[in-house]
N, C-alpha and C. Protein backbone atom coordinates (compact mmCIF):
# COMPACT_ATOMS: atom_id res chain seq x y z
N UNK A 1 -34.48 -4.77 3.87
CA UNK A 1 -35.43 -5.58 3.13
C UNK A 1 -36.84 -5.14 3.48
N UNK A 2 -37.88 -5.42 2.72
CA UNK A 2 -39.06 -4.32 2.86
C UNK A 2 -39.81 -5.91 3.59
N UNK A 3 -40.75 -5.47 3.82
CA UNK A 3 -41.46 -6.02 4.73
C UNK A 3 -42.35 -6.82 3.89
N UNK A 4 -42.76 -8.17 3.99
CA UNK A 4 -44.14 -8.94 3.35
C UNK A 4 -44.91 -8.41 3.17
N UNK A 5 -45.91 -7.72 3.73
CA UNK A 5 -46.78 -6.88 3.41
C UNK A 5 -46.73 -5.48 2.82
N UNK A 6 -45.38 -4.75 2.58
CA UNK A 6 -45.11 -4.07 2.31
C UNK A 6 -45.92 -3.79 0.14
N UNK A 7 -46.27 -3.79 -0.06
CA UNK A 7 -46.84 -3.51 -1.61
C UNK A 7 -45.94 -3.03 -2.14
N UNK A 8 -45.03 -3.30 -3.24
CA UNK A 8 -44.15 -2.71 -4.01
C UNK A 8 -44.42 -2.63 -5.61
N UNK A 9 -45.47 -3.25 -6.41
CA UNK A 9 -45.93 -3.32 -7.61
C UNK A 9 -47.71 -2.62 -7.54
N UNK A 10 -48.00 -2.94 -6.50
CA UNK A 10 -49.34 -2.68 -6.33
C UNK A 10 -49.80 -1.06 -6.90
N UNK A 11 -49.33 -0.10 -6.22
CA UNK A 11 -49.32 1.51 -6.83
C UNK A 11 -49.77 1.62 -8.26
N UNK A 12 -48.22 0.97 -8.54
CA UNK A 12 -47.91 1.11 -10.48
C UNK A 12 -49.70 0.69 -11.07
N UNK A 13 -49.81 -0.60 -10.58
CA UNK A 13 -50.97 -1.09 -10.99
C UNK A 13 -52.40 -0.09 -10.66
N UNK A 14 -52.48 0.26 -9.79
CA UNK A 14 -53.31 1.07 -8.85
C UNK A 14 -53.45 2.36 -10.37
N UNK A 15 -52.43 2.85 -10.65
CA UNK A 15 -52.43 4.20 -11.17
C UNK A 15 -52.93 3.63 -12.91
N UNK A 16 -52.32 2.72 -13.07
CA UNK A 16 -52.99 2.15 -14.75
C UNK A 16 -54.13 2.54 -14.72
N UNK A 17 -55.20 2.64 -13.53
CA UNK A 17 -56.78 2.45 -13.98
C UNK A 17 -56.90 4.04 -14.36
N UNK A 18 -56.23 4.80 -13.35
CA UNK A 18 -56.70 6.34 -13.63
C UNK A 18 -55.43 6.79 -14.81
N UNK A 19 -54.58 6.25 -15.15
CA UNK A 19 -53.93 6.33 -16.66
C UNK A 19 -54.66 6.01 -17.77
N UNK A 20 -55.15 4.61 -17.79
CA UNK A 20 -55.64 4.26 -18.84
C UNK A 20 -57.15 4.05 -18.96
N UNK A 21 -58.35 4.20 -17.79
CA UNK A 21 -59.16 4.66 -17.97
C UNK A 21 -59.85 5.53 -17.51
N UNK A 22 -58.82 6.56 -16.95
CA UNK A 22 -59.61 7.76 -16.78
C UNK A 22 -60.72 8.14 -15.74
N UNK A 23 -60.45 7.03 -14.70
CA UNK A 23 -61.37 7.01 -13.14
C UNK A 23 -60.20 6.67 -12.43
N UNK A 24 -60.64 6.92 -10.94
CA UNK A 24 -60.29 6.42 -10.33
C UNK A 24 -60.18 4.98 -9.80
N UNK A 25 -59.10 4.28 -9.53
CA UNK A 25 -58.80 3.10 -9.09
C UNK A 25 -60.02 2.79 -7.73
N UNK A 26 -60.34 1.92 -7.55
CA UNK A 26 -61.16 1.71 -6.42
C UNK A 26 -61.36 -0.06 -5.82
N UNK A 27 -61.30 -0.27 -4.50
CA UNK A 27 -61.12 -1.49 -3.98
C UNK A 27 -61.78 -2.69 -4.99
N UNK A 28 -63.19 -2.06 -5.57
CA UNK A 28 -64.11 -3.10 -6.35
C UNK A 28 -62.83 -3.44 -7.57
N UNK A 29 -62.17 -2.71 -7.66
CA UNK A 29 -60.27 -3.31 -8.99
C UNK A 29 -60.11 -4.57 -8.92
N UNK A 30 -60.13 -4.75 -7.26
CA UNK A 30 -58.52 -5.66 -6.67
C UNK A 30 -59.37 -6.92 -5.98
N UNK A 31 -58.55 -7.50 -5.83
CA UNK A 31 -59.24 -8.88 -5.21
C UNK A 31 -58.83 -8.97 -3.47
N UNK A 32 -59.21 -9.33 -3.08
CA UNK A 32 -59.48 -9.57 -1.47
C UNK A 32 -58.10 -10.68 -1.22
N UNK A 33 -57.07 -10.46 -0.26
CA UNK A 33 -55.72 -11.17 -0.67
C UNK A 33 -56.40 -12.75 0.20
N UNK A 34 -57.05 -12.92 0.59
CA UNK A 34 -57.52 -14.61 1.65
C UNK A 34 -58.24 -14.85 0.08
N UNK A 35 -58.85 -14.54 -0.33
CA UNK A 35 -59.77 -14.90 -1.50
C UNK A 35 -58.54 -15.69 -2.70
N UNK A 36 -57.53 -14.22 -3.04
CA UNK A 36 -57.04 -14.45 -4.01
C UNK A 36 -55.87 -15.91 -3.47
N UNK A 37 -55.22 -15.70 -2.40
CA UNK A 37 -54.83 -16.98 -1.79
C UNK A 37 -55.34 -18.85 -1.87
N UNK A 38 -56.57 -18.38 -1.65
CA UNK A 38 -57.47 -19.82 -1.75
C UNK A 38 -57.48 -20.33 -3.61
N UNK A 39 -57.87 -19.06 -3.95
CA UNK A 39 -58.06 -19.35 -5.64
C UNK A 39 -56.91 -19.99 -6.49
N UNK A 40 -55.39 -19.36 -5.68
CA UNK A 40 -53.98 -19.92 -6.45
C UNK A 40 -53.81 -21.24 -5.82
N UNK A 41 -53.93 -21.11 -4.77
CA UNK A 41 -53.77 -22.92 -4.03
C UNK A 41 -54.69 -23.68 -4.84
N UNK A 42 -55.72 -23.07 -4.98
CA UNK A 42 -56.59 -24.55 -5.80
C UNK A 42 -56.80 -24.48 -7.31
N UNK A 43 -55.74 -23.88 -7.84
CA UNK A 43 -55.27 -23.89 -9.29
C UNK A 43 -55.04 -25.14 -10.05
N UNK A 44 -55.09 -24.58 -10.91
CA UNK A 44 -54.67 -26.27 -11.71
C UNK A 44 -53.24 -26.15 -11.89
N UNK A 45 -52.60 -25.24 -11.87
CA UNK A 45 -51.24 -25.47 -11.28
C UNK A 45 -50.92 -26.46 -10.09
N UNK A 46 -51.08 -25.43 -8.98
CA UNK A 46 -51.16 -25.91 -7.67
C UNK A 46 -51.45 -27.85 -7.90
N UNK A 47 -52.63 -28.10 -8.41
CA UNK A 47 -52.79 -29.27 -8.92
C UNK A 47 -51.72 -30.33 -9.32
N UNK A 48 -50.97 -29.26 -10.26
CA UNK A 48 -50.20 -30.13 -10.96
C UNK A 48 -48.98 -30.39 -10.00
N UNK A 49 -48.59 -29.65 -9.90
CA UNK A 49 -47.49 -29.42 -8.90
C UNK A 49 -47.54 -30.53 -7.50
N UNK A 50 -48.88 -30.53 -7.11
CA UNK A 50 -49.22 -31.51 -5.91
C UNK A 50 -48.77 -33.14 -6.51
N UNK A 51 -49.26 -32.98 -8.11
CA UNK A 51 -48.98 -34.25 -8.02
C UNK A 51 -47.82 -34.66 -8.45
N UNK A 52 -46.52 -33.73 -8.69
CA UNK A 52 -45.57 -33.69 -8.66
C UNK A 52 -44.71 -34.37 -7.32
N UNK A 53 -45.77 -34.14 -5.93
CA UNK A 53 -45.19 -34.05 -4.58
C UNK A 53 -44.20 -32.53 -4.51
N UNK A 54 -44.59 -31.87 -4.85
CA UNK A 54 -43.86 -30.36 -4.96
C UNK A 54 -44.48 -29.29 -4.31
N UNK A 55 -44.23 -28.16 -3.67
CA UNK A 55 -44.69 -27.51 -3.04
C UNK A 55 -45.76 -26.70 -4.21
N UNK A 56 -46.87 -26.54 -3.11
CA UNK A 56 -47.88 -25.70 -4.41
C UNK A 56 -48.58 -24.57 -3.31
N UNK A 57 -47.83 -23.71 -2.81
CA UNK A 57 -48.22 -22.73 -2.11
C UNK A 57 -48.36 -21.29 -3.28
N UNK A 58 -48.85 -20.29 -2.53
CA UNK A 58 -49.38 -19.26 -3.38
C UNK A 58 -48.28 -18.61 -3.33
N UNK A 59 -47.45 -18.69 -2.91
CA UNK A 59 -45.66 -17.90 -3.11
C UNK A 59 -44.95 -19.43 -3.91
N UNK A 60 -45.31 -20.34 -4.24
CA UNK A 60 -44.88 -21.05 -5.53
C UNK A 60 -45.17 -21.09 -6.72
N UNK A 61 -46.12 -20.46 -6.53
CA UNK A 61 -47.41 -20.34 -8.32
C UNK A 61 -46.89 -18.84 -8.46
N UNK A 62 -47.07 -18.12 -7.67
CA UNK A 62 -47.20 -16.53 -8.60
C UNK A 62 -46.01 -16.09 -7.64
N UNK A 63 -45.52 -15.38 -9.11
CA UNK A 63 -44.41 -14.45 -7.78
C UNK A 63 -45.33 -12.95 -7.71
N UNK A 64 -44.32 -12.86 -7.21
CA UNK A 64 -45.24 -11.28 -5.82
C UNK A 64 -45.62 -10.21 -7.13
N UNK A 65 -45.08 -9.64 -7.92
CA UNK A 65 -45.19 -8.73 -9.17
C UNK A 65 -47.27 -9.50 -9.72
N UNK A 66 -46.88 -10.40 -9.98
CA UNK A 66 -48.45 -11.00 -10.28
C UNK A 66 -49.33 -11.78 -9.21
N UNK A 67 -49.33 -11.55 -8.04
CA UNK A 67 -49.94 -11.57 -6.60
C UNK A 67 -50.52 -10.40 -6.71
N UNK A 68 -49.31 -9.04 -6.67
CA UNK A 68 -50.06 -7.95 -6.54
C UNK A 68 -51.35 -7.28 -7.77
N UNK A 69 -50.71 -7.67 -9.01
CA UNK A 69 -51.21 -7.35 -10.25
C UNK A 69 -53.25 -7.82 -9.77
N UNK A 70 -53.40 -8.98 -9.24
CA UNK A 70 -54.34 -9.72 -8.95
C UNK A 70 -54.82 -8.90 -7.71
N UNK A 71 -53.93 -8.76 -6.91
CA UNK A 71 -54.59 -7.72 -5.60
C UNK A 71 -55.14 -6.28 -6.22
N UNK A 72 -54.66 -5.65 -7.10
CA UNK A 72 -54.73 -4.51 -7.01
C UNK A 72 -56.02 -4.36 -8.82
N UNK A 73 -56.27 -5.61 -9.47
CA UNK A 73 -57.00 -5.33 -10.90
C UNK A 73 -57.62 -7.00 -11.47
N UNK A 74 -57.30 -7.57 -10.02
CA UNK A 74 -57.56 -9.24 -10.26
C UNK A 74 -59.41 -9.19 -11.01
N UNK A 75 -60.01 -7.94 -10.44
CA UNK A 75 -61.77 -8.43 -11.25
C UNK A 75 -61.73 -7.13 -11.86
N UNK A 76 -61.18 -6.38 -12.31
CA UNK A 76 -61.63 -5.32 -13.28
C UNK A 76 -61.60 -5.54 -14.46
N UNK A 77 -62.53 -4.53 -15.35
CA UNK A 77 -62.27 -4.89 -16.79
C UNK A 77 -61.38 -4.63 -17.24
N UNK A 78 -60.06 -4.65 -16.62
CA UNK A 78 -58.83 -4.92 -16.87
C UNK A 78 -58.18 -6.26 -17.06
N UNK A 79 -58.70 -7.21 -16.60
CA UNK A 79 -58.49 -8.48 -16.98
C UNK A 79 -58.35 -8.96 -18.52
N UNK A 80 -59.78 -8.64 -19.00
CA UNK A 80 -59.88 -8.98 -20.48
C UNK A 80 -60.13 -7.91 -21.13
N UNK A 81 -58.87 -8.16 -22.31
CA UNK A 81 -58.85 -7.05 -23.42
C UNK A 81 -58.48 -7.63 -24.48
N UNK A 82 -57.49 -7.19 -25.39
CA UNK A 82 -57.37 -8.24 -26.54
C UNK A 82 -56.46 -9.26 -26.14
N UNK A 83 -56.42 -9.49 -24.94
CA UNK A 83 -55.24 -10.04 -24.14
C UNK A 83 -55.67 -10.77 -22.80
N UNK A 84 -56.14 -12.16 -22.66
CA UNK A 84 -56.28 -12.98 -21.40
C UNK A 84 -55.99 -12.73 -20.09
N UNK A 85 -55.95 -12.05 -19.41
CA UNK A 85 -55.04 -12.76 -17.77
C UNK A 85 -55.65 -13.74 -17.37
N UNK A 86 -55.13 -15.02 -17.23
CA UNK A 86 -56.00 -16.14 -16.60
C UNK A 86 -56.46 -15.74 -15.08
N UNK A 87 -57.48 -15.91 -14.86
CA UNK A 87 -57.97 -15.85 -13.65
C UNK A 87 -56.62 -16.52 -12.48
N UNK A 88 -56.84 -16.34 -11.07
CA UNK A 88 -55.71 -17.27 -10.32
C UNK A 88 -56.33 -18.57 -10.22
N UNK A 89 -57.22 -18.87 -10.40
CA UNK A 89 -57.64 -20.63 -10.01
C UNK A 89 -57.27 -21.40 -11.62
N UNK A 90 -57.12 -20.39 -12.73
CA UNK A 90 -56.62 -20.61 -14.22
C UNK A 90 -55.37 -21.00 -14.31
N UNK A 91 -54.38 -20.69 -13.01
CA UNK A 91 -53.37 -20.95 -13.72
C UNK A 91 -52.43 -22.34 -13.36
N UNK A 92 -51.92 -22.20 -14.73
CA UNK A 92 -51.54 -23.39 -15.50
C UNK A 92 -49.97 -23.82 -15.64
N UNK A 93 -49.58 -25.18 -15.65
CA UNK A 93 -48.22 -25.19 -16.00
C UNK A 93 -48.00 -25.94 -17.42
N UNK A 94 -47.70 -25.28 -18.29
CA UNK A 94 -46.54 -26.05 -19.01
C UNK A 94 -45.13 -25.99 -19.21
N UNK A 95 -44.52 -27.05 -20.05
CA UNK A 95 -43.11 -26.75 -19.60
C UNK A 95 -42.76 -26.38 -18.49
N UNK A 96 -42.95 -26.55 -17.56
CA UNK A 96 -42.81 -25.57 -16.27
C UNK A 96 -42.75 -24.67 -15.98
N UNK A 97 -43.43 -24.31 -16.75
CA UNK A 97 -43.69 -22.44 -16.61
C UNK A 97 -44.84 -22.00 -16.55
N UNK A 98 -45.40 -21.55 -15.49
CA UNK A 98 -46.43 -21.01 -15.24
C UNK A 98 -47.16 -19.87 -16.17
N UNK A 99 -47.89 -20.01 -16.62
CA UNK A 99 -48.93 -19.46 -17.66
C UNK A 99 -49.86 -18.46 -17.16
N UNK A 100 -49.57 -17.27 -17.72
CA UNK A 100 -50.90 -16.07 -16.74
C UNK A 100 -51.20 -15.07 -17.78
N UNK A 101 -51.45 -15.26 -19.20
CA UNK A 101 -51.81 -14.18 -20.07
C UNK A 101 -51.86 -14.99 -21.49
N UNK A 102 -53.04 -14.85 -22.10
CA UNK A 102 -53.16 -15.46 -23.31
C UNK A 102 -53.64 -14.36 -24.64
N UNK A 103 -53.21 -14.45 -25.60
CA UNK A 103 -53.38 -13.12 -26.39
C UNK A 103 -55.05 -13.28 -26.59
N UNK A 104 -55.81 -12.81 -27.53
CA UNK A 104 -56.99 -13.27 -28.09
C UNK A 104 -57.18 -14.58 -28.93
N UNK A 105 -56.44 -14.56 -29.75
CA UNK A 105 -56.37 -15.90 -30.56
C UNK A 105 -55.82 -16.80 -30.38
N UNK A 106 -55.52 -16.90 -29.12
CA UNK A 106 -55.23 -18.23 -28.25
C UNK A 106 -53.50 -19.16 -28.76
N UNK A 107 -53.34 -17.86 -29.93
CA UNK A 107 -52.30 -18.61 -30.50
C UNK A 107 -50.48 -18.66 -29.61
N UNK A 108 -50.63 -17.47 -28.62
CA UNK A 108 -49.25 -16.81 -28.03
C UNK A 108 -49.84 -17.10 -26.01
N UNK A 109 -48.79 -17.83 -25.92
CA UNK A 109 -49.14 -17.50 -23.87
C UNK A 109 -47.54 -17.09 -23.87
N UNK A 110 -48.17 -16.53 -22.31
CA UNK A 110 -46.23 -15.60 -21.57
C UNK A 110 -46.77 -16.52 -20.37
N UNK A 111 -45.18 -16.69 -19.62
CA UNK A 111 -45.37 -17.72 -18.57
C UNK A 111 -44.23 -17.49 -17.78
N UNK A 112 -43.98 -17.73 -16.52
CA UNK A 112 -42.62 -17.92 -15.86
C UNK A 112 -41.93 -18.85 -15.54
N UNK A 113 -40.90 -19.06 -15.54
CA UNK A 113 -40.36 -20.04 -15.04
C UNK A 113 -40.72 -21.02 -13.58
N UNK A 114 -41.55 -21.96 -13.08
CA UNK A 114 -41.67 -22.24 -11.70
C UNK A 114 -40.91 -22.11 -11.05
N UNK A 115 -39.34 -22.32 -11.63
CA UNK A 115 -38.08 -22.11 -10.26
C UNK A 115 -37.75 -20.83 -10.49
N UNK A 116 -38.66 -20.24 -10.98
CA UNK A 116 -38.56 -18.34 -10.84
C UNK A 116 -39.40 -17.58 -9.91
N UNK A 117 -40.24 -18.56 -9.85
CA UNK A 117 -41.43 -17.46 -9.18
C UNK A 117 -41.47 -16.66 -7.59
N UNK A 118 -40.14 -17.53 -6.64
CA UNK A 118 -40.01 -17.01 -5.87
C UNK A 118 -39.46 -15.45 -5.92
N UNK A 119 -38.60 -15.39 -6.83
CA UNK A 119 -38.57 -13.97 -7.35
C UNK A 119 -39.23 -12.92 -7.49
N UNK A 120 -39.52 -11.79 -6.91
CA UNK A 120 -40.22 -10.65 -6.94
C UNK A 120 -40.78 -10.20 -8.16
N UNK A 121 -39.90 -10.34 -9.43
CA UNK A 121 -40.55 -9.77 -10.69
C UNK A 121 -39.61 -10.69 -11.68
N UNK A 122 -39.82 -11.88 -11.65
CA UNK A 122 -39.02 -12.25 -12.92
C UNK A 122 -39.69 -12.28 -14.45
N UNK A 123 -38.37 -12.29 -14.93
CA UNK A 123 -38.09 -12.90 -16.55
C UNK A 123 -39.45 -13.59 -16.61
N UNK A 124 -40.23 -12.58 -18.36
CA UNK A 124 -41.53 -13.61 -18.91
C UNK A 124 -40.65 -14.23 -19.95
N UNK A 125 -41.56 -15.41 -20.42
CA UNK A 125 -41.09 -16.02 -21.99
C UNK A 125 -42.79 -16.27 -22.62
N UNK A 126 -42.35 -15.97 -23.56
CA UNK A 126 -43.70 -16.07 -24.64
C UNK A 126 -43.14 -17.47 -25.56
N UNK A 127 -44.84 -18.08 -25.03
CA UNK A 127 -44.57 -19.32 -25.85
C UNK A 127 -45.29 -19.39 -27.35
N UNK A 128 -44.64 -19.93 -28.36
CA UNK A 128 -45.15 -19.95 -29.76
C UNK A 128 -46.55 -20.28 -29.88
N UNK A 129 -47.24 -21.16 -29.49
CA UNK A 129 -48.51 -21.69 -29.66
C UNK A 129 -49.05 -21.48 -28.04
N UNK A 130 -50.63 -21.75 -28.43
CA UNK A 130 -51.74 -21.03 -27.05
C UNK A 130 -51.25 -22.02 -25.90
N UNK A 131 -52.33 -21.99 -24.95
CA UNK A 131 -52.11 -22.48 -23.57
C UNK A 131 -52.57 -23.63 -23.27
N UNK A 132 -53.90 -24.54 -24.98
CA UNK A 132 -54.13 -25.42 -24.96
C UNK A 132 -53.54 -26.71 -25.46
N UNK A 133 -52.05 -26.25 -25.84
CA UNK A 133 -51.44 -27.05 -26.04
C UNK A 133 -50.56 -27.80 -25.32
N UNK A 134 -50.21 -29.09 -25.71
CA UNK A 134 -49.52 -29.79 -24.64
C UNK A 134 -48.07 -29.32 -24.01
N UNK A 135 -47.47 -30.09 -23.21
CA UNK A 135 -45.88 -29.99 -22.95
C UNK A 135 -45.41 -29.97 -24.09
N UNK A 136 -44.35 -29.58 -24.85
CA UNK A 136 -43.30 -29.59 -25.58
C UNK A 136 -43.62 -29.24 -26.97
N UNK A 137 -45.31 -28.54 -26.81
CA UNK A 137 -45.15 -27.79 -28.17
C UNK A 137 -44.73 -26.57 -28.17
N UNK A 138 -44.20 -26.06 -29.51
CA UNK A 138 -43.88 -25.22 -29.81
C UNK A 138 -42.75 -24.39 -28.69
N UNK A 139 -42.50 -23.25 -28.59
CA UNK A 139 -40.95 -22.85 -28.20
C UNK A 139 -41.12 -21.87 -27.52
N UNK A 140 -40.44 -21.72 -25.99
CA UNK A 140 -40.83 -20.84 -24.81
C UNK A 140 -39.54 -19.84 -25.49
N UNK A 141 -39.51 -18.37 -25.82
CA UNK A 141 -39.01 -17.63 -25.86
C UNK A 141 -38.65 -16.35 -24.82
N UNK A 142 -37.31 -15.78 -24.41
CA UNK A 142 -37.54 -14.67 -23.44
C UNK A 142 -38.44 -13.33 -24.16
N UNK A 143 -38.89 -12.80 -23.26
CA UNK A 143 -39.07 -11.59 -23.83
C UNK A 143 -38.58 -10.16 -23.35
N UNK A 144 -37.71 -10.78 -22.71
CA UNK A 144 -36.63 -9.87 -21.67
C UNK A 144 -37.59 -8.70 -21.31
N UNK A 145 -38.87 -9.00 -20.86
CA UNK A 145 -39.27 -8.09 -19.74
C UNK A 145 -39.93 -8.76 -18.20
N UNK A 146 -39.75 -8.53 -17.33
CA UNK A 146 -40.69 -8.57 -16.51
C UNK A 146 -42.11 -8.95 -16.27
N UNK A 147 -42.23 -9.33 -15.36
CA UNK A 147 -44.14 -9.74 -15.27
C UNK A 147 -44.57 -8.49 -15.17
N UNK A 148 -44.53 -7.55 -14.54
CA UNK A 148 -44.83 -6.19 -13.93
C UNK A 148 -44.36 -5.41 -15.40
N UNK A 149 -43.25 -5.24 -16.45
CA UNK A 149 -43.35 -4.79 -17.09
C UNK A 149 -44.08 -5.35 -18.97
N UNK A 150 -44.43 -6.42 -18.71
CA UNK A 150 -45.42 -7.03 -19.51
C UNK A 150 -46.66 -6.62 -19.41
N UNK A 151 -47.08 -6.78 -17.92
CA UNK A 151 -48.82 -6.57 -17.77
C UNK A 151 -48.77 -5.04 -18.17
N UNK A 152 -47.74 -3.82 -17.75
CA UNK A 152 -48.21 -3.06 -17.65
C UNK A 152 -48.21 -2.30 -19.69
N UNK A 153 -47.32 -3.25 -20.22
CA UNK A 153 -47.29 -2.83 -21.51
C UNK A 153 -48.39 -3.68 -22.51
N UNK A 154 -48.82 -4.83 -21.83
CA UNK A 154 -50.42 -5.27 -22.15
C UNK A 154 -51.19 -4.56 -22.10
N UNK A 155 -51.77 -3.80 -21.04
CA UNK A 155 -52.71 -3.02 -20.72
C UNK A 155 -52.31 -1.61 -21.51
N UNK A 156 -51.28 -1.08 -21.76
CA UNK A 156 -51.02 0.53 -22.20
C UNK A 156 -51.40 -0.06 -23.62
N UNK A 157 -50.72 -1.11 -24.14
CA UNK A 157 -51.07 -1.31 -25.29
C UNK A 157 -52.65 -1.10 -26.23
N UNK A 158 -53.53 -2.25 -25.27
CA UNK A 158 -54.73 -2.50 -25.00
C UNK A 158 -55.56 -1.09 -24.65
N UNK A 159 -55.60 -0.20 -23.82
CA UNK A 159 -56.23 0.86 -23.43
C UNK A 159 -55.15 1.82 -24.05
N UNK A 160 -54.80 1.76 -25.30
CA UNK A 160 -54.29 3.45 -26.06
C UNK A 160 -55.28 4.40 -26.04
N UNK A 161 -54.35 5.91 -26.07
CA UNK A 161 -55.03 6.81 -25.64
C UNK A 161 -56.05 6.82 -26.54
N UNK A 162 -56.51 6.64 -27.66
CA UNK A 162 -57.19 6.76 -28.56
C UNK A 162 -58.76 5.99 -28.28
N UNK A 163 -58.23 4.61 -27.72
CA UNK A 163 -59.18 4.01 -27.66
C UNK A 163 -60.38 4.33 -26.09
N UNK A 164 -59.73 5.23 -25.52
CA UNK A 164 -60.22 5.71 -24.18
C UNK A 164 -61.42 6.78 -24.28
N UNK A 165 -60.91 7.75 -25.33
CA UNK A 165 -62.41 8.09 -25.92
C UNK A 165 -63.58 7.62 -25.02
């Protein structure tokens, strides 16, 4: 078993910047992990969850695939493209599923399951309507990929070679 500190998504992420924009990756990417820690605890998740009486630690809100995503591109202009990443103090529960990417038109969020997140890279579902909508609108769908393979097909999407010019 690899070690807690061990980085296992972080790289992949690391190499997007010099894939898709053509510099080098550099610390000013990634967020500071005590920083990014404080920011998920005092989420409006975390929030919600507290008042659940439920655990709202930063290994209950994000699983490790989008911990690292945030360590390694949490303030670059990789965040926003035609495509949201909520900040970590952004994120949100509905349905119980944690919410971390909103398209532009606010009309589509992807989210995880909360009793998923201990999981290293789980299962996204894309929900029908945006992130300002209540519990039980509209319909959480799988999208049978990954958090780690979502962000990274957000971003390839978003930074095509064309648009790198």
């Amino acid at each position: 078993m690899a070690r807690r500190d061990t980085k296992v998504f972080y790289p992949s992420y690391q190499g997007l910047v010099t894939k898709l924009l053509d510099r080098s990756w550099t610390v000013d990417d990634g967020m500071d992990a005590d920083r990014l820690q404080q920011l998920v605890e005092s989420s409006i998740a975390a929030e919600q969850l507290q008042a659940r009486g439920l655990d709202a630690t930063f290994q209950a809100i994000a699983p490790l695939a989008l911990q690292e995503f945030y360590l390694a591109l949490g303030v670059s202009e990789m965040m926003e493209t035609n495509h949201f990443f909520f900040d970590p103090d952004e994120l949100e529960l509905r349905d119980d599923m944690v919410m971390f990417v909103e398209d532009a038109d606010e009309s589509t969020v992807w989210g995880v399951p909360i009793d998923q997140t201990s999981l290293p890279d789980p299962i996204t579902f894309r929900r029908t309507v945006g992130a300002d909508e209540p519990d039980h609108a509209g319909t959480w769908e799988t999208t049978q990929l990954t958090v780690s393979e979502l962000i990274t097909d957000i971003l390839t999407w978003n930074y095509s070679e064309d648009d790198v010019d």
